[in-house]
Protein backbone atom coordinates (compact mmCIF):
# COMPACT_ATOMS: atom_id res chain seq x y z
CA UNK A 1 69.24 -30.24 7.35
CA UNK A 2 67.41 -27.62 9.50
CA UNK A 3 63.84 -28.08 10.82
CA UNK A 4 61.26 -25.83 9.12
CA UNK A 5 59.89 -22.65 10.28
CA UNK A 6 62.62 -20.78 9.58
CA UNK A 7 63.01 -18.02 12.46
CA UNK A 8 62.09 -14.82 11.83
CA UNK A 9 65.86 -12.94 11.93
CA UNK A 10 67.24 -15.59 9.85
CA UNK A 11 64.42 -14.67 7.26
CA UNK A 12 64.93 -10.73 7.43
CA UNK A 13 68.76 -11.09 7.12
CA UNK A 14 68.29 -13.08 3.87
CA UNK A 15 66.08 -11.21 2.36
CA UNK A 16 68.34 -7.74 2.83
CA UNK A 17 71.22 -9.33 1.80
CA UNK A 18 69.67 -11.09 -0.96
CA UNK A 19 71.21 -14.78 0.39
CA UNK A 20 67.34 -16.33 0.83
CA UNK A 21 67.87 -19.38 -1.61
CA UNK A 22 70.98 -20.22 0.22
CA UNK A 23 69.13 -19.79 3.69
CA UNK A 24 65.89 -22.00 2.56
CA UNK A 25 68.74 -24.75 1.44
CA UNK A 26 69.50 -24.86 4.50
CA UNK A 27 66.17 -25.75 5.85
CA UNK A 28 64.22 -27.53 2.50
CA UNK A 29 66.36 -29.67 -0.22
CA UNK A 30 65.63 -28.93 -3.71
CA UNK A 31 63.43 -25.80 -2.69
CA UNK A 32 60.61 -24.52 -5.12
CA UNK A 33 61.91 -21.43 -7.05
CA UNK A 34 58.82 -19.76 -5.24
CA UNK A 35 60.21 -19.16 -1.83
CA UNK A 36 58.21 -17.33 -0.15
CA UNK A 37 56.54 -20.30 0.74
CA UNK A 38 58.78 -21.07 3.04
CA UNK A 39 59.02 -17.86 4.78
CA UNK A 40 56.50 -16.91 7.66
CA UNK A 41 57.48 -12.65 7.64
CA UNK A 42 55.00 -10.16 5.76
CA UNK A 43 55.61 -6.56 4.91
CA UNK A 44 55.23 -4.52 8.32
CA UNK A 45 57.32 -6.99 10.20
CA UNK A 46 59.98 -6.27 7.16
CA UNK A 47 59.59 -2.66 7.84
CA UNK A 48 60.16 -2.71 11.62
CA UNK A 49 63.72 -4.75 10.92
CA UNK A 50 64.52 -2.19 8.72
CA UNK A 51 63.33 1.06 10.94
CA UNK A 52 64.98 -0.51 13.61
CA UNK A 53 68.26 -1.37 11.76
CA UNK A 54 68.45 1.50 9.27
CA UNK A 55 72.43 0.71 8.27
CA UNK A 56 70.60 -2.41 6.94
CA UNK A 57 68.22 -0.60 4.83
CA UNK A 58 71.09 2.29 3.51
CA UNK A 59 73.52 -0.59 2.96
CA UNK A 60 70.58 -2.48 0.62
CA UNK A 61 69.74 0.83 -0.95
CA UNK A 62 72.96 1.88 -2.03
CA UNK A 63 73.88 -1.78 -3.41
CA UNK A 64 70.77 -1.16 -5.29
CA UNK A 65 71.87 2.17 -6.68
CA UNK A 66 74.82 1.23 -8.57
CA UNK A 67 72.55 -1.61 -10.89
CA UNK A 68 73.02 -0.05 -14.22
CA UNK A 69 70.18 -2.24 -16.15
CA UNK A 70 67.23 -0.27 -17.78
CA UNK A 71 65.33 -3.95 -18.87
CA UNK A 72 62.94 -5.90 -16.66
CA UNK A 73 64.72 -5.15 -13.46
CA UNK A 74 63.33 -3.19 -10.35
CA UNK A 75 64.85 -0.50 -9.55
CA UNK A 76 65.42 2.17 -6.82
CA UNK A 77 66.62 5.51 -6.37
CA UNK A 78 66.07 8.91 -4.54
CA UNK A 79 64.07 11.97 -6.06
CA UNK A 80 62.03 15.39 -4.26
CA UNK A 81 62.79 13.88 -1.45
CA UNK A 82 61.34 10.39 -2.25
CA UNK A 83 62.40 6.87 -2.49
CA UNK A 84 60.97 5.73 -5.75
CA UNK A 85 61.00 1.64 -6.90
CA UNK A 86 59.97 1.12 -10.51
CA UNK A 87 59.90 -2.23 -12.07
CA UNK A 88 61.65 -1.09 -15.47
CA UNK A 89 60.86 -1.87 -19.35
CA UNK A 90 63.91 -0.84 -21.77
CA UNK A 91 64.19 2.00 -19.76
CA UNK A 92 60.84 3.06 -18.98
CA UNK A 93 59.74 3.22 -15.21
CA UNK A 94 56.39 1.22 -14.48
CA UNK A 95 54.47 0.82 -11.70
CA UNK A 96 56.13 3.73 -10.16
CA UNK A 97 55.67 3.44 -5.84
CA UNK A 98 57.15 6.75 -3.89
CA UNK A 99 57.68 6.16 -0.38
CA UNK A 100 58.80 9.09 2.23
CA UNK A 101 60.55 6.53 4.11
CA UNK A 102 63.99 4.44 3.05
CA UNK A 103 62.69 1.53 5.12
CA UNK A 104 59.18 0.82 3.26
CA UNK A 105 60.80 1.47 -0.27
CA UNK A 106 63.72 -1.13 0.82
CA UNK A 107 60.36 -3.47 2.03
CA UNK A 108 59.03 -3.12 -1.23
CA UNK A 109 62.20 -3.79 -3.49
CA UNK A 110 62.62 -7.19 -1.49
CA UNK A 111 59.00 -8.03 -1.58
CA UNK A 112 58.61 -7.99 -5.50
CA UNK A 113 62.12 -8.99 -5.71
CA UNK A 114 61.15 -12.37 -4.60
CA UNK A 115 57.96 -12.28 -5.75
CA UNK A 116 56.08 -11.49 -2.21
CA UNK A 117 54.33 -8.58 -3.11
């Protein structure tokens, strides 16, 4: 078992390519379902990764293009120019956030994905 904190990369490149549980395990046994506990990054330092690796942020968006389900997801997709992420209820978009930039709406799909918003 790893020593905790967890460093900062390791934390970014889980979170983009959504393999965080299996990253904390490696670091906390039996870790709380709320893991963000464990992590140490907040939203801007999520944004500079992603401005500075933008493959990262395309590759993340277009996985998250092709989810087909309309109920109690988040979602993301591109409209007028604009990222938009949605957290979705039988179909209907709520809490609708447009971003101008791929790397803050990719920040803000993993952040409410795991519940770091």
């Amino acid at each position: 078992m790893k020593s905790l904190p967890i460093p900062e990369i390791e934390q970014l490149n889980a979170l983009v390519s959504g393999s965080l549980y299996q990253l904390v395990s490696d670091y906390v046994e039996n870790p709380s379902p709320a893991l963000k506990k464990y992590l140490t990054i907040n939203r801007e330092i999520l944004i500079g990764f992603l401005l500075k690796n933008p493959d990262r942020a395309e590759a993340y968006f277009q996985k998250q293009e092709q989810v087909k389900a309309t109920h109690d997801v988040e979602k993301m997709w591109e409209e007028n120019e604009e990222y938009i992420v949605a957290s979705m209820d039988h179909g209907n978009a709520r809490s609708v956030r447009r971003f101008k930039s791929l790397a803050e709406a990719v920040a803000e799909h993993v952040l409410v994905s795991y519940g770091m918003y």
